[in-house]
PDB file of N, CA and C in Angstrom:
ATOM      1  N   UNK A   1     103.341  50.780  -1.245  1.00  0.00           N
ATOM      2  CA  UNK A   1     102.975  49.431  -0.885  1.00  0.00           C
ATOM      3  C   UNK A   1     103.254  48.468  -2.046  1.00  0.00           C
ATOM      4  N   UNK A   2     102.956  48.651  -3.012  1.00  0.00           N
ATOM      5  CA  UNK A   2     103.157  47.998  -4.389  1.00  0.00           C
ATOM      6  C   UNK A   2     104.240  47.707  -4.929  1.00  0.00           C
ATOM      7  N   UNK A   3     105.322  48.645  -4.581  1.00  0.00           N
ATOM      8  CA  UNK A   3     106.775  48.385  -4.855  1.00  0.00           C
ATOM      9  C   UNK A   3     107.171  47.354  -3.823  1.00  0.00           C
ATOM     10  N   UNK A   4     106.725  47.392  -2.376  1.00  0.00           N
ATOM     11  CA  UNK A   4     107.441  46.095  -1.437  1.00  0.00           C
ATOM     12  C   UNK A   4     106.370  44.925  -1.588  1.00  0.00           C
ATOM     13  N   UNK A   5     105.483  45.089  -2.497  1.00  0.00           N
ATOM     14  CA  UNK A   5     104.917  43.597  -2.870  1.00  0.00           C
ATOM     15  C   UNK A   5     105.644  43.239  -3.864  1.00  0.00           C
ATOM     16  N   UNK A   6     106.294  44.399  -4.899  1.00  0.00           N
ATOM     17  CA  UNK A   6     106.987  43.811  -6.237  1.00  0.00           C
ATOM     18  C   UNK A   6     108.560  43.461  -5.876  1.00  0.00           C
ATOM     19  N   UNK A   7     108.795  43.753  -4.894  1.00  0.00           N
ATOM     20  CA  UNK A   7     110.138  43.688  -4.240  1.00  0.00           C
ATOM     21  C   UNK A   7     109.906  42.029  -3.556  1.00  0.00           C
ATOM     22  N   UNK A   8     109.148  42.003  -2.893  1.00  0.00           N
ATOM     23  CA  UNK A   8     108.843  40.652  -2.508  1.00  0.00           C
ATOM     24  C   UNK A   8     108.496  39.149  -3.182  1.00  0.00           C
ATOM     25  N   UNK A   9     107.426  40.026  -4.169  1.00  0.00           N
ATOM     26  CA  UNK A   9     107.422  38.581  -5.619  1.00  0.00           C
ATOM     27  C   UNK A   9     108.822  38.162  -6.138  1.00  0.00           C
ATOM     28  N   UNK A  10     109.821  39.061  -6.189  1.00  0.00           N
ATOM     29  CA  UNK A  10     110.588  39.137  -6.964  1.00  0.00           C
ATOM     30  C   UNK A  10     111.564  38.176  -6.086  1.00  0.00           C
ATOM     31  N   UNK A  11     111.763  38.461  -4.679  1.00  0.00           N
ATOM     32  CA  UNK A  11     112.703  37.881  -4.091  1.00  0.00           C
ATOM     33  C   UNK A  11     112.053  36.184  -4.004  1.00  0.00           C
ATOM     34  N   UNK A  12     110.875  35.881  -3.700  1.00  0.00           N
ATOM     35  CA  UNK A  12     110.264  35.002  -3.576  1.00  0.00           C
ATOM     36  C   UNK A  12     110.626  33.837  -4.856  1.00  0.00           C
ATOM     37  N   UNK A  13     110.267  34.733  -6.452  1.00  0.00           N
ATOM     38  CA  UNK A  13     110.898  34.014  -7.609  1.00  0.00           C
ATOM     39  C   UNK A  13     112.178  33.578  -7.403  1.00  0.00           C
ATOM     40  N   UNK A  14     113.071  34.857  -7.205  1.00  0.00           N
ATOM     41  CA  UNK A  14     114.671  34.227  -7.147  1.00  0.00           C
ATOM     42  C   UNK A  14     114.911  32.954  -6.155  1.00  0.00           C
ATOM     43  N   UNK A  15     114.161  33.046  -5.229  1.00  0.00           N
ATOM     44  CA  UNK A  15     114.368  32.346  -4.326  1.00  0.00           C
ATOM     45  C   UNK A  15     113.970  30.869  -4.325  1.00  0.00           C
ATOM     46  N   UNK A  16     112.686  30.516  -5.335  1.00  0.00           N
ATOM     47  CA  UNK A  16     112.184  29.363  -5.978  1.00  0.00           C
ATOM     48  C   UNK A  16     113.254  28.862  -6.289  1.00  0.00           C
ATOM     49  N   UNK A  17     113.685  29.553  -7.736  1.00  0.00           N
ATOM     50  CA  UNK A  17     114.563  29.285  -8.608  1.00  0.00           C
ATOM     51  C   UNK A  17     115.903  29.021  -7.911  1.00  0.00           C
ATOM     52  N   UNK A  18     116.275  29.566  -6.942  1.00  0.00           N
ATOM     53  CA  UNK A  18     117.221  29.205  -6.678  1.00  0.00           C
ATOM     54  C   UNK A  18     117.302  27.296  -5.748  1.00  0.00           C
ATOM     55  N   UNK A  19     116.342  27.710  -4.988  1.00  0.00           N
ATOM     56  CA  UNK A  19     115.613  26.048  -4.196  1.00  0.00           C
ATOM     57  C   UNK A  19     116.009  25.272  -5.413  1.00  0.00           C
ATOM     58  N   UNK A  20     115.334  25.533  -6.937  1.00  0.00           N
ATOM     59  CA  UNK A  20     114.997  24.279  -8.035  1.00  0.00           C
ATOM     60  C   UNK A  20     116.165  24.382  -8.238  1.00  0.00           C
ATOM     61  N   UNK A  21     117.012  24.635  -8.575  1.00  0.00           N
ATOM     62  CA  UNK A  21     118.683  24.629  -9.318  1.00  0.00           C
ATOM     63  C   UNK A  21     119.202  23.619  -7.956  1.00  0.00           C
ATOM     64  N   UNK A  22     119.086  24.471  -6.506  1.00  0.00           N
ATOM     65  CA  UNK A  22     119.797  23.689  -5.657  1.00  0.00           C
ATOM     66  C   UNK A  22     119.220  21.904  -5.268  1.00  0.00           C
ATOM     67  N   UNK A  23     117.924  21.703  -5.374  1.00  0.00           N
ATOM     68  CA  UNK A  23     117.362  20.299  -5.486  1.00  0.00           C
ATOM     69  C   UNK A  23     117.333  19.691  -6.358  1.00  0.00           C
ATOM     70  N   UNK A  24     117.445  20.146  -7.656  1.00  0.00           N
ATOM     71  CA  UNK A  24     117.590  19.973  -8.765  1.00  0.00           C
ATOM     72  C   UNK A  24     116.458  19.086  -9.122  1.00  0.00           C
ATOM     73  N   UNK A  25     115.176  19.519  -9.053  1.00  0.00           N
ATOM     74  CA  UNK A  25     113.863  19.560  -9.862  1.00  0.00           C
ATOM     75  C   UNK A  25     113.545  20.661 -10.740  1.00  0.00           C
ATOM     76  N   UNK A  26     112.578  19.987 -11.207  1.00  0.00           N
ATOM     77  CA  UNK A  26     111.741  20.873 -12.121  1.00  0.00           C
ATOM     78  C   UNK A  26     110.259  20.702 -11.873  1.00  0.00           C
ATOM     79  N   UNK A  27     109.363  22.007 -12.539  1.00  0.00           N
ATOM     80  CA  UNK A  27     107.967  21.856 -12.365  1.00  0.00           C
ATOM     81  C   UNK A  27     107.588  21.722 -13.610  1.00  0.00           C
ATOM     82  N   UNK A  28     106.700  20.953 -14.126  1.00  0.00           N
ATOM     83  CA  UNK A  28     106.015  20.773 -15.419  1.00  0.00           C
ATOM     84  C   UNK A  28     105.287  22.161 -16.208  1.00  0.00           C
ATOM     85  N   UNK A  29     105.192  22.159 -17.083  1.00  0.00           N
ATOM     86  CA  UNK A  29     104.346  23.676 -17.261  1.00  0.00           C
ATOM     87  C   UNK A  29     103.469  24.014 -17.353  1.00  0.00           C
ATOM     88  N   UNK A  30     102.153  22.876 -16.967  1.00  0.00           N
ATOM     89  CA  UNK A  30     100.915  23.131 -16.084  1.00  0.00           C
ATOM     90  C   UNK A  30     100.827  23.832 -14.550  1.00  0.00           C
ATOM     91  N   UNK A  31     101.890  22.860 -13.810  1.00  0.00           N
ATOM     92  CA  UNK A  31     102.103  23.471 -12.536  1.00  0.00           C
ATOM     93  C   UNK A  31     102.740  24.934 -12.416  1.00  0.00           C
ATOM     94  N   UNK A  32     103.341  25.350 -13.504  1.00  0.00           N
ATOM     95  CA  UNK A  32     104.026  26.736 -13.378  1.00  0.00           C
ATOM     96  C   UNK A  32     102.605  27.647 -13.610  1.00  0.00           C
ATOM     97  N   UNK A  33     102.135  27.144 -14.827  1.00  0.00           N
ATOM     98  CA  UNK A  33     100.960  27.925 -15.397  1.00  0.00           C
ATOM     99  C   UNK A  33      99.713  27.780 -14.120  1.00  0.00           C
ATOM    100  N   UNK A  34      99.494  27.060 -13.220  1.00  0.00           N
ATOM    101  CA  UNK A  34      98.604  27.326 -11.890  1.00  0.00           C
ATOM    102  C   UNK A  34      99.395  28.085 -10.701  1.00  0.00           C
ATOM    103  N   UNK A  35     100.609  27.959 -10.646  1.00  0.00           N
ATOM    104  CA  UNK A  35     101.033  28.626 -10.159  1.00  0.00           C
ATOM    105  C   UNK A  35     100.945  30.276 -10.210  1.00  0.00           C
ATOM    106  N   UNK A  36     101.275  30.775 -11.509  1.00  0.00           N
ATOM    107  CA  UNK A  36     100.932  31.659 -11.839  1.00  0.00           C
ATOM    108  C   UNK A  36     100.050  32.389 -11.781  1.00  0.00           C
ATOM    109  N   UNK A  37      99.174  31.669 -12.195  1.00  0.00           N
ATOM    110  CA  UNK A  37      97.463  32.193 -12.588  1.00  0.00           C
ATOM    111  C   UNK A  37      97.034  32.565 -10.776  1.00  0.00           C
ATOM    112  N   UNK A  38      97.551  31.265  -9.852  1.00  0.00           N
ATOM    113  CA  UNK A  38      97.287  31.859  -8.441  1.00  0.00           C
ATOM    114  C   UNK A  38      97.835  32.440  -7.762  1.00  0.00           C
ATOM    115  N   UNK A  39      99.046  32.867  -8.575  1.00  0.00           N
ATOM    116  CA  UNK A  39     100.111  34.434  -7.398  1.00  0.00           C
ATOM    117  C   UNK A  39      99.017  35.199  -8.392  1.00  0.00           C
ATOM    118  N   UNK A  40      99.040  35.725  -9.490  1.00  0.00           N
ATOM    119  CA  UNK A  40      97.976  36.542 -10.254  1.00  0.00           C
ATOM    120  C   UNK A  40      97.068  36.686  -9.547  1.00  0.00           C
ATOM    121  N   UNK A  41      96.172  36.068  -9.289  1.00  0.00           N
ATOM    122  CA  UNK A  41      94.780  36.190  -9.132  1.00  0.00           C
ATOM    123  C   UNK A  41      94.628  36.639  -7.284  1.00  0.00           C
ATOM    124  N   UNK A  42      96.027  36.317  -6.389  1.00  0.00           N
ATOM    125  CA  UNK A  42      96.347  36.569  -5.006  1.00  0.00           C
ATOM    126  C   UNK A  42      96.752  38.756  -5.196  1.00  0.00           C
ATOM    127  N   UNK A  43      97.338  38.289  -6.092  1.00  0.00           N
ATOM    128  CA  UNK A  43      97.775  39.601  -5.832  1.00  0.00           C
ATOM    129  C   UNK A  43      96.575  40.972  -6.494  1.00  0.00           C
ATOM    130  N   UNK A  44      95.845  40.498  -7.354  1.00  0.00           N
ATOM    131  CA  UNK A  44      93.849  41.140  -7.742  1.00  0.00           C
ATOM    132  C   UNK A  44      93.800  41.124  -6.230  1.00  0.00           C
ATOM    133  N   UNK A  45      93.292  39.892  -5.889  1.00  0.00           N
ATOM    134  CA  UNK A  45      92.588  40.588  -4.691  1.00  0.00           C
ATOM    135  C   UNK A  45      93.045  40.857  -3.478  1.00  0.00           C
ATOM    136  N   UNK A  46      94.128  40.995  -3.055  1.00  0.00           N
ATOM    137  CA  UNK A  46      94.976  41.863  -2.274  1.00  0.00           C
ATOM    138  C   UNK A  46      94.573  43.907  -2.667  1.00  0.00           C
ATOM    139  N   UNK A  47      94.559  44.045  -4.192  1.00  0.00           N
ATOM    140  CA  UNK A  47      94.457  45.109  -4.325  1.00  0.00           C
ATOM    141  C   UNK A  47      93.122  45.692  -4.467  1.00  0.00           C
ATOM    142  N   UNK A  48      92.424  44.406  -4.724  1.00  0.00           N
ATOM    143  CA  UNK A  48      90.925  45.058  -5.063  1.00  0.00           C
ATOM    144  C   UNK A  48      90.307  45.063  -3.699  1.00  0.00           C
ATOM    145  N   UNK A  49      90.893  44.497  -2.409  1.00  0.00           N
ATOM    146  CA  UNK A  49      90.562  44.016  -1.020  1.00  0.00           C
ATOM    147  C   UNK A  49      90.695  45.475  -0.638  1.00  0.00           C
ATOM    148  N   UNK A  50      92.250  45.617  -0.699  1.00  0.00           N
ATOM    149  CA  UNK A  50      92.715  47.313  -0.490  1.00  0.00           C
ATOM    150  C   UNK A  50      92.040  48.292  -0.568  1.00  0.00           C
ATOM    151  N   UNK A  51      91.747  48.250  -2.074  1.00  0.00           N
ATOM    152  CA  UNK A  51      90.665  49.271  -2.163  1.00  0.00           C
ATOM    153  C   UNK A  51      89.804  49.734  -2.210  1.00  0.00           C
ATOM    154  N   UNK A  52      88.801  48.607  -1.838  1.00  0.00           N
ATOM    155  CA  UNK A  52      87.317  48.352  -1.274  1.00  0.00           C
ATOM    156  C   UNK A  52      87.289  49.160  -0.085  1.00  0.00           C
ATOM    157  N   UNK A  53      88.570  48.174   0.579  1.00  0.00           N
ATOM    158  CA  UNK A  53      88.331  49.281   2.314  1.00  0.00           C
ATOM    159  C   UNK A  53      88.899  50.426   2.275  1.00  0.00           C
ATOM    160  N   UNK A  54      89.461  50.790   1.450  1.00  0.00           N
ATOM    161  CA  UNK A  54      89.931  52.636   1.270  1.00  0.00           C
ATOM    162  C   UNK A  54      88.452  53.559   1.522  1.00  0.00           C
ATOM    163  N   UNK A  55      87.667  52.839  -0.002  1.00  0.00           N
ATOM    164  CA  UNK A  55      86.744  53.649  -0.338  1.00  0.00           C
ATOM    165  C   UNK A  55      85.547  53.136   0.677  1.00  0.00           C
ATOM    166  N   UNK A  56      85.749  52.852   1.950  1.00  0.00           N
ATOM    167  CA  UNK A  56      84.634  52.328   2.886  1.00  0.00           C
ATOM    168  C   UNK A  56      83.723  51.521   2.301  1.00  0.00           C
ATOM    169  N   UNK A  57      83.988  50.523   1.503  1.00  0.00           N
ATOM    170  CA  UNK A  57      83.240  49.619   1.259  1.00  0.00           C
ATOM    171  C   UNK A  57      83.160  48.101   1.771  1.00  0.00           C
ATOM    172  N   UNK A  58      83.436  47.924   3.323  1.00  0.00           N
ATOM    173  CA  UNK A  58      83.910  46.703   3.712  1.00  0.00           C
ATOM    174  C   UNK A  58      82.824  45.306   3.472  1.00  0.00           C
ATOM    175  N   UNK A  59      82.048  45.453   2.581  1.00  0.00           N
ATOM    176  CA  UNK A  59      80.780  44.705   2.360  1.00  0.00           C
ATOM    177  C   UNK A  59      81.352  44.040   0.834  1.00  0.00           C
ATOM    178  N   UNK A  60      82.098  45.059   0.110  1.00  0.00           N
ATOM    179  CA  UNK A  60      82.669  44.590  -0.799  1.00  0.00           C
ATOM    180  C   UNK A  60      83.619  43.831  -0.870  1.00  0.00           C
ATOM    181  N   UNK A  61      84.750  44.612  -0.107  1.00  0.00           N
ATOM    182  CA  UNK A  61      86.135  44.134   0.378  1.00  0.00           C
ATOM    183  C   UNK A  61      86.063  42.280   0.936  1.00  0.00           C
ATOM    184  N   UNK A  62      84.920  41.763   1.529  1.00  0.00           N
ATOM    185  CA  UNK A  62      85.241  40.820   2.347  1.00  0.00           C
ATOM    186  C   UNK A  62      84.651  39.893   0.952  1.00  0.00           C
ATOM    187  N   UNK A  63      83.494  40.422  -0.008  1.00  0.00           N
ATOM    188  CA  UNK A  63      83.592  39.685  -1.140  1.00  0.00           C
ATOM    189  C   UNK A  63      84.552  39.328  -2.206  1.00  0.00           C
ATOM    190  N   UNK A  64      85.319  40.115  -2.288  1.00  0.00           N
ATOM    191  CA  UNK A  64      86.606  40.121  -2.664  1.00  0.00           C
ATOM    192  C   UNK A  64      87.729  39.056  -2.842  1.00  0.00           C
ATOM    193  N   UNK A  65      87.509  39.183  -1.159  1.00  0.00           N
ATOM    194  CA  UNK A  65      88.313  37.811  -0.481  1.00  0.00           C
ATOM    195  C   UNK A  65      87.736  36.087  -0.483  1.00  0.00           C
ATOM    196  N   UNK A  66      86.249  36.513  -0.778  1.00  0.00           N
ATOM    197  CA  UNK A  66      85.573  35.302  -1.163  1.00  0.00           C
ATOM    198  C   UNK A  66      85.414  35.264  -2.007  1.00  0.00           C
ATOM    199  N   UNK A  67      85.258  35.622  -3.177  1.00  0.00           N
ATOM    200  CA  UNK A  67      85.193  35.494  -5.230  1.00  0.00           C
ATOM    201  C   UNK A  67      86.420  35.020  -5.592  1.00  0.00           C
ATOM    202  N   UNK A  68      87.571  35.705  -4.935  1.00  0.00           N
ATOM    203  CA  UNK A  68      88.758  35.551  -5.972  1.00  0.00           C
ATOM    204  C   UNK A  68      89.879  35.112  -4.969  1.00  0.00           C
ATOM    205  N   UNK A  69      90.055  35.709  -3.419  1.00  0.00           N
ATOM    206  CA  UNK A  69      91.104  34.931  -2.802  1.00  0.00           C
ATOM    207  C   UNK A  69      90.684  33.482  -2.456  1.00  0.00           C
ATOM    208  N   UNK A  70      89.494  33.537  -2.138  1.00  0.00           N
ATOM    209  CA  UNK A  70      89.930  31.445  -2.081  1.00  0.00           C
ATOM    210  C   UNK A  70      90.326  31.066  -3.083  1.00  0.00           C
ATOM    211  N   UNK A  71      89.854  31.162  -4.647  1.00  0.00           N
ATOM    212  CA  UNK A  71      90.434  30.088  -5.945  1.00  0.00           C
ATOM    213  C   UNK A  71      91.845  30.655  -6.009  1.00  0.00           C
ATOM    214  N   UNK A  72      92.024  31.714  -5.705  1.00  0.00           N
ATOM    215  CA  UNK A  72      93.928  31.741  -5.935  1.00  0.00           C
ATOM    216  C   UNK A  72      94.313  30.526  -4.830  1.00  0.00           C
ATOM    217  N   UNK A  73      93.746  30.986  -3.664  1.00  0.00           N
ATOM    218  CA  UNK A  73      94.412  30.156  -2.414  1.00  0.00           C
ATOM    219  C   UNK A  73      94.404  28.416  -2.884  1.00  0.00           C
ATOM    220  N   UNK A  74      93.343  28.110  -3.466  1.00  0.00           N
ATOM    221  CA  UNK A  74      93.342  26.848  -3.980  1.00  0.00           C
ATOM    222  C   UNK A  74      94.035  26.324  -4.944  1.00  0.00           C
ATOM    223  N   UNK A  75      94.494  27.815  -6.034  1.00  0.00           N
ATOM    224  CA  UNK A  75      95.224  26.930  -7.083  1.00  0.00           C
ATOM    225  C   UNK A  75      96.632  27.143  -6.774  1.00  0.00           C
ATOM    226  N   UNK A  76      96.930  27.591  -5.906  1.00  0.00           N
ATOM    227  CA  UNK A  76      98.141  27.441  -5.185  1.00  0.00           C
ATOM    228  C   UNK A  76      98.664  26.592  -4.361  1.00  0.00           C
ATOM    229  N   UNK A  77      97.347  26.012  -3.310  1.00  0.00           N
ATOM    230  CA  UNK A  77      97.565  24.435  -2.820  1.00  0.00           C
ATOM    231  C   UNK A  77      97.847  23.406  -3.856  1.00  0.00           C
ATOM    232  N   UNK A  78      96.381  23.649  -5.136  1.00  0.00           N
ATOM    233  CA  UNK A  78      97.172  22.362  -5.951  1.00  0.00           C
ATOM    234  C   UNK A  78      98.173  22.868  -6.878  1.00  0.00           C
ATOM    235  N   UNK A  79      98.814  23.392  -7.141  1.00  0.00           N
ATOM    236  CA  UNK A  79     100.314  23.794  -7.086  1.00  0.00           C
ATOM    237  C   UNK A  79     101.172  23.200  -6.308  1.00  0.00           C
ATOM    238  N   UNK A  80     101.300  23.232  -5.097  1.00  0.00           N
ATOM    239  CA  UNK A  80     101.929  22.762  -4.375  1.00  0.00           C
ATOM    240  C   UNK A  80     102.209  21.401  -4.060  1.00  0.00           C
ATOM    241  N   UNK A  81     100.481  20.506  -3.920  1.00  0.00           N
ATOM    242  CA  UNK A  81     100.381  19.578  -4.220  1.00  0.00           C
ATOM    243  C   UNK A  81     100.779  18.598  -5.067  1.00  0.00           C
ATOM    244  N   UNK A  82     100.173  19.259  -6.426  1.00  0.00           N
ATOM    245  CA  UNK A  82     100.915  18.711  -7.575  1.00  0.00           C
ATOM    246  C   UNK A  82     102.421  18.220  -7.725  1.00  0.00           C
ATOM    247  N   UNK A  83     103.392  19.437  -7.026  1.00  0.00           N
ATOM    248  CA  UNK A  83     104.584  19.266  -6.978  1.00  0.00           C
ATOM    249  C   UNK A  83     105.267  18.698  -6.295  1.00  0.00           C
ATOM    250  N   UNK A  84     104.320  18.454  -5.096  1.00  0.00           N
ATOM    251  CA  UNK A  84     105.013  17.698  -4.065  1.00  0.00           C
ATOM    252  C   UNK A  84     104.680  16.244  -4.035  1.00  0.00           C
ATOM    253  N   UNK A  85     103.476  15.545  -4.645  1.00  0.00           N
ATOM    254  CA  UNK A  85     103.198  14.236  -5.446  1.00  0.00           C
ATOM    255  C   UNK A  85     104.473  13.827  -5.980  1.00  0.00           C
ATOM    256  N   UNK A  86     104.873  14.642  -7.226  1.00  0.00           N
ATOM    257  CA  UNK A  86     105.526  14.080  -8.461  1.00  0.00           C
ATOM    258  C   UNK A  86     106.700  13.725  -7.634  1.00  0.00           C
ATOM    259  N   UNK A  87     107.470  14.737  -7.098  1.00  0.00           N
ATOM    260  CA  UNK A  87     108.889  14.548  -6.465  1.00  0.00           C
ATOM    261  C   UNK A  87     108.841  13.286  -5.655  1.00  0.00           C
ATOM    262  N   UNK A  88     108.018  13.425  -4.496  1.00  0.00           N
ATOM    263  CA  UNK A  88     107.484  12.391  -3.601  1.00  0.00           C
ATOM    264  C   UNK A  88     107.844  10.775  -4.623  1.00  0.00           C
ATOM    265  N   UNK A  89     106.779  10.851  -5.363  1.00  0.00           N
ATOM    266  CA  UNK A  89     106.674   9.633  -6.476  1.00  0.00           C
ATOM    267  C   UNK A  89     108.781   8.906  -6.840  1.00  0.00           C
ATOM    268  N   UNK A  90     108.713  10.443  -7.471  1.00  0.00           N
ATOM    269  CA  UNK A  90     110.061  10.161  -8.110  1.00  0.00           C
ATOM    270  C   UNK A  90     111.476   9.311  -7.316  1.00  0.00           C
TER     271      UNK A  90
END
């Protein structure tokens, strides 16, 4: 499972990068650095979600998804946000 999530980040990056070269923007390096921090913190609890419900702990698992997947989910909206302001602006 972990290899077609790392197979997938990976295509997902190239695939940014390729969008920014072809629109020819850039993201500031706050917005990269929230970006980051919220694929990071998406992909914790994807695995810590995982393995909550392996080990029959679905009491845990759904906390999981509430401690740490909403603030990824959020710092990924303002990620998005952020980026789509500036351009917008520009």
């Amino acid at each position: 499972m972990w290899f077609i999530i790392g197979l997938l980040v990976g295509a997902l990056f190239l695939g940014f990068m390729w969008l920014q070269k072809r629109s020819n923007f850039k993201l500031t390096w706050y917005e990269w650095l929230l970006g980051i921090a919220g694929l990071a913190l998406l992909l914790f609890t994807v695995q810590n979600y995982l393995g909550s419900y392996v080990e029959i702990e679905p009491k845990a698992a759904t906390m999981f998804l509430l401690v740490t997947g909403l603030p990824s989910l959020i710092l990924l909206a303002l990620t998005w946000q952020l980026a789509a302001r500036r351009i917008k602006k520009a």
